[in-house]
C-alpha atoms as a PDB file:
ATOM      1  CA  UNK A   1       4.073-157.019-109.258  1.00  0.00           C
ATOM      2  CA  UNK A   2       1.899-154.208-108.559  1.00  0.00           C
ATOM      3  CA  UNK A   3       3.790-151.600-106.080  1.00  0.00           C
ATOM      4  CA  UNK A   4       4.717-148.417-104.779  1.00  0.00           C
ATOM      5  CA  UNK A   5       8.254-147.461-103.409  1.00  0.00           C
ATOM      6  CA  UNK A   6       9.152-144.375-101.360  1.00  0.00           C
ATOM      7  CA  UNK A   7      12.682-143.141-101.111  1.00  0.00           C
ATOM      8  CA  UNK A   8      14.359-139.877 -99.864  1.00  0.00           C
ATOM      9  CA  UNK A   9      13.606-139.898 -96.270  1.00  0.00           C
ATOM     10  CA  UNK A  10      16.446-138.115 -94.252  1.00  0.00           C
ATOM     11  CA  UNK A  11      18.001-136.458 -90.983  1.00  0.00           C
ATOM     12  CA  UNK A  12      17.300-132.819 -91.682  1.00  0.00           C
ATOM     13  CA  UNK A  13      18.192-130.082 -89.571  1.00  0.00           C
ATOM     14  CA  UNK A  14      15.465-127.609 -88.979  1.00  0.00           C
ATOM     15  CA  UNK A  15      14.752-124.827 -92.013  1.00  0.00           C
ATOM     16  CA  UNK A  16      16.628-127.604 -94.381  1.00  0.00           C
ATOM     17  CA  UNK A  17      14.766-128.991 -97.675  1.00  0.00           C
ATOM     18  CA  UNK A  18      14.072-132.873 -98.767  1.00  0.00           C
ATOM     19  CA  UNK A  19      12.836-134.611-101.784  1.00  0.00           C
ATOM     20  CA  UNK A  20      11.161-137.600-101.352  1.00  0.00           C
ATOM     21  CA  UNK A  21      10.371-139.970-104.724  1.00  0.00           C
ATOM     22  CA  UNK A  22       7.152-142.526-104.602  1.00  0.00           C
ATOM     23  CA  UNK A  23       7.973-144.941-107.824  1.00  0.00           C
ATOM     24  CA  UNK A  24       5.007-146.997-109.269  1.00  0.00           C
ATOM     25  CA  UNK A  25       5.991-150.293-110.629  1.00  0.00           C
ATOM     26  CA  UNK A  26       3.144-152.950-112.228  1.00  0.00           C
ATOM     27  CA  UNK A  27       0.790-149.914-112.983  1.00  0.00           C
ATOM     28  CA  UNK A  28       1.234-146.558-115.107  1.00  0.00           C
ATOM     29  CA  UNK A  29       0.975-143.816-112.282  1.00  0.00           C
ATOM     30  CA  UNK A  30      -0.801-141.488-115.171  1.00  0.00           C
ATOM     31  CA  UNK A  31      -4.031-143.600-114.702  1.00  0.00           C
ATOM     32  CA  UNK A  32      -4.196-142.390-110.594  1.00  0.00           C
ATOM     33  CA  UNK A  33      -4.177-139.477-108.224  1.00  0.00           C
ATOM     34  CA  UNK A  34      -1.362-140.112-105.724  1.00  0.00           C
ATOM     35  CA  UNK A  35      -1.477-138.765-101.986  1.00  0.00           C
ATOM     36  CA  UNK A  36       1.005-138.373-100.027  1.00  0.00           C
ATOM     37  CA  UNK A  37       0.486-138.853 -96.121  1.00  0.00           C
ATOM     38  CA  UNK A  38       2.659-139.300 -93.075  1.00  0.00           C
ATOM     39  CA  UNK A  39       2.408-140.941 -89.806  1.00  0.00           C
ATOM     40  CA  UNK A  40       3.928-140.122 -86.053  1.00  0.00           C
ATOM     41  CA  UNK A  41       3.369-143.151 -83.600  1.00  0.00           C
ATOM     42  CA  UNK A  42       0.953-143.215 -81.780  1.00  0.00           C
ATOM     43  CA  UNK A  43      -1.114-140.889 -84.167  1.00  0.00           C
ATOM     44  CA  UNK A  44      -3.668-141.157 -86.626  1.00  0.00           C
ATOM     45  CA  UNK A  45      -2.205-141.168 -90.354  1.00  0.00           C
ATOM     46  CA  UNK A  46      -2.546-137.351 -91.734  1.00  0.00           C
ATOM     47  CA  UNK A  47      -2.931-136.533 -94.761  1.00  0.00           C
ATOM     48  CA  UNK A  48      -0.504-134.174 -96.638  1.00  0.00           C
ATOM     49  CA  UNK A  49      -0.455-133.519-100.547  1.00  0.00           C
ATOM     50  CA  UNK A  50      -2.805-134.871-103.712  1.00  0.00           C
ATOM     51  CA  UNK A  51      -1.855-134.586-107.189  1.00  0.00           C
ATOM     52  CA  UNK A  52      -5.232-135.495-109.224  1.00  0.00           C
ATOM     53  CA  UNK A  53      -4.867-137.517-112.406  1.00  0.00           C
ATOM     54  CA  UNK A  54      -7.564-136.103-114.136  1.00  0.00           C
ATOM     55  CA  UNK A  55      -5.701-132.548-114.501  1.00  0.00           C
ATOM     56  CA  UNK A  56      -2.821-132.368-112.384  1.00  0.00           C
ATOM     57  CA  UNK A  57      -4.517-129.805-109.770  1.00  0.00           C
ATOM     58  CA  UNK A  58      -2.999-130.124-106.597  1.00  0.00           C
ATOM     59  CA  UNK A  59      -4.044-129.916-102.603  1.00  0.00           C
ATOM     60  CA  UNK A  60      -1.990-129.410 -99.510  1.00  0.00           C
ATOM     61  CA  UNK A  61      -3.452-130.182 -95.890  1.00  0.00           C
ATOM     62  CA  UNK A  62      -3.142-126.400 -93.986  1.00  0.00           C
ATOM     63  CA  UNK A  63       0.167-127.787 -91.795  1.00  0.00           C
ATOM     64  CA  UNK A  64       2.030-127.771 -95.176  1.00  0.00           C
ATOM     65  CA  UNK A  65       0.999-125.681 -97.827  1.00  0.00           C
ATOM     66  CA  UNK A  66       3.350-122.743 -98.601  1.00  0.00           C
ATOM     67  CA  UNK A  67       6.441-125.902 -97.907  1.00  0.00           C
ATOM     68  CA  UNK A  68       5.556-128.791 -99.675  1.00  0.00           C
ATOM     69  CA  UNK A  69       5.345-128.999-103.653  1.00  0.00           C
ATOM     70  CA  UNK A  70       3.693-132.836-104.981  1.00  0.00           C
ATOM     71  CA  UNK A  71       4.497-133.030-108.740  1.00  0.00           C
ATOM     72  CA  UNK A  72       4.489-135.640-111.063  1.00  0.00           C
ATOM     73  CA  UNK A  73       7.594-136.767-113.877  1.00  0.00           C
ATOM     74  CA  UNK A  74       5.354-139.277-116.480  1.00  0.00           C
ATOM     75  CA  UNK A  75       8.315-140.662-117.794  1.00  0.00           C
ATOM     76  CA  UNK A  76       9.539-141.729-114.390  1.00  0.00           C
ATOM     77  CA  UNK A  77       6.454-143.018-113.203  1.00  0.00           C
ATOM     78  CA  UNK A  78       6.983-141.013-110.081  1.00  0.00           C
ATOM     79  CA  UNK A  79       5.510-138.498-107.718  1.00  0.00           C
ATOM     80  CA  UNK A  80       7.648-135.959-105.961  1.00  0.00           C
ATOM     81  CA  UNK A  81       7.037-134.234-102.446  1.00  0.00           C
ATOM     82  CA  UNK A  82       8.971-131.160-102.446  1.00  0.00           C
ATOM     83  CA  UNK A  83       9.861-130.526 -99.029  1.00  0.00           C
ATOM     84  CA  UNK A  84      11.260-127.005 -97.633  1.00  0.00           C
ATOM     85  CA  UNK A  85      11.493-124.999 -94.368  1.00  0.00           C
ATOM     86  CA  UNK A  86      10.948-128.201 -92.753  1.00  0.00           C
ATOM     87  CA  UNK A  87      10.462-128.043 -88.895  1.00  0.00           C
ATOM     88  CA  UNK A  88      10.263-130.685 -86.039  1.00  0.00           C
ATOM     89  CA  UNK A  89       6.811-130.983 -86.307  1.00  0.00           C
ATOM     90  CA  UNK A  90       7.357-132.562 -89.938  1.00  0.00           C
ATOM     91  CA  UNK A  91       8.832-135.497 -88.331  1.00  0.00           C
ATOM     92  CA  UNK A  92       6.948-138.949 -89.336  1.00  0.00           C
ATOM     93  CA  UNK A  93       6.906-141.597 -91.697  1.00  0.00           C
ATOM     94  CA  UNK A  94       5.968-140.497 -95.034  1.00  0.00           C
ATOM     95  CA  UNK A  95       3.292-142.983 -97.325  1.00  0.00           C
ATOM     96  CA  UNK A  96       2.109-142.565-100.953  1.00  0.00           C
ATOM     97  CA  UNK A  97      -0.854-144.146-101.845  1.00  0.00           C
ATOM     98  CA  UNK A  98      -2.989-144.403-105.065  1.00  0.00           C
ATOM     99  CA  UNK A  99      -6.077-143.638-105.913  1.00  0.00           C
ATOM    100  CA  UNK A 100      -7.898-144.806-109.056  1.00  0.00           C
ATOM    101  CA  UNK A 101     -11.087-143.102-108.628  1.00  0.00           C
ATOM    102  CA  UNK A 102      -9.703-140.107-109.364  1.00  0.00           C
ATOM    103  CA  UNK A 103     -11.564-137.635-107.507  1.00  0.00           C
ATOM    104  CA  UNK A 104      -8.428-136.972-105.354  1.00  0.00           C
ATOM    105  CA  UNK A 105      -9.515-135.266-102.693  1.00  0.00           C
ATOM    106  CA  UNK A 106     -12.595-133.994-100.630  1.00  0.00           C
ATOM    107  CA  UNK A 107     -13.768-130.267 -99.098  1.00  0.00           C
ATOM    108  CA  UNK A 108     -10.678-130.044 -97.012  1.00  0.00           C
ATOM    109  CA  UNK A 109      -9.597-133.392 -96.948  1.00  0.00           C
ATOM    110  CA  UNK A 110      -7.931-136.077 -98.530  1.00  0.00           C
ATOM    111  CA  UNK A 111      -9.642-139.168 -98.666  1.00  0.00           C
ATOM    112  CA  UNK A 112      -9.857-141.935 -96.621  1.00  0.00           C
ATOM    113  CA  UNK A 113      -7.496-144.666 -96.126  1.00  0.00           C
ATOM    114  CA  UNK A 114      -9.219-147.182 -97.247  1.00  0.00           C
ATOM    115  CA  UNK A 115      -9.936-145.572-100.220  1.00  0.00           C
ATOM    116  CA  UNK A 116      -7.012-145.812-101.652  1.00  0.00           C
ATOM    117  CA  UNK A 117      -5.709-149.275-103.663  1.00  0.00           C
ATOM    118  CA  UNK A 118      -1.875-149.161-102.728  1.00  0.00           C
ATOM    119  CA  UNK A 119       0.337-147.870-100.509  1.00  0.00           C
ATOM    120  CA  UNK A 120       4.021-147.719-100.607  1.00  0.00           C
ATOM    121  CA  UNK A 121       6.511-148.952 -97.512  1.00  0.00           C
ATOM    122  CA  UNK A 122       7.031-145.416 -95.781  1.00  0.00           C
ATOM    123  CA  UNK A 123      10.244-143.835 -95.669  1.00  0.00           C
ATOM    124  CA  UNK A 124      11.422-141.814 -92.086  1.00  0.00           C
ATOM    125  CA  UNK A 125      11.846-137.912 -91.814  1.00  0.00           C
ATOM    126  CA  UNK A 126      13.481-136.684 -89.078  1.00  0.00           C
ATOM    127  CA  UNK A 127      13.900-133.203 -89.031  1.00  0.00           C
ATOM    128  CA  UNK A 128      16.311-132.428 -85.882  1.00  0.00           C
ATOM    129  CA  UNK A 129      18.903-129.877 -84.997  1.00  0.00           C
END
């Protein structure tokens, strides 16, 4: 069964760090770019972080670069989101989702929803003093 999982979702008080894991099962993670994006209600899902397969370059939407870190462990079959300095404004539901074009990202933007094959469950950040 083809899938993604998230996992490390939290209570975190503001300035505090997180780690959240997206594990592929069914498929071989080293084949896709994987994108990280979150979700408040009532809002449109924003993307956050892209690691491309094709050479491991990474992108980070403006509201998180300098925080968040995406990596990759191949023997794992995981991608990482590296969270620090988190505020209240990084409060949502955080997705991964695969990609097997591979282009992993446009001018400023990750790619569409739609373009992406899977998507994991979500896991919940609340980052709250």
């Amino acid at each position: 069964q083809v899938q993604l999982m998230e996992s490390g979702g939290a209570l975190v008080q503001p300035g505090g760090s997180l780690r959240l894991s997206c594990v592929a099962s069914g498929f071989n993670l080293d084949y896709y770019s994987i994108a990280w994006f979150r979700q408040v209600p009532g809002k449109e899902r924003e993307g956050v972080a892209c690691i491309r397969k094709s050479d491991g370059k990474t992108y980070y939407a403006d509201s998180v670069k300098g925080r968040f870190t995406i990596s990759r462990d191949v023997g794992k079959n995981t991608v990482f989101l590296q969270m620090e300095h988190l505020k209240p404004e990084d409060t949502a539901v955080y997705y991964c989702a695969s990609d097997s074009n591979g282009s992993g990202w446009y001018p400023g933007r990750l790619l569409s929803e739609h373009e992406y094959e899977y998507w994991g469950q979500g896991t919940q950040v609340t980052v709250s003093s």
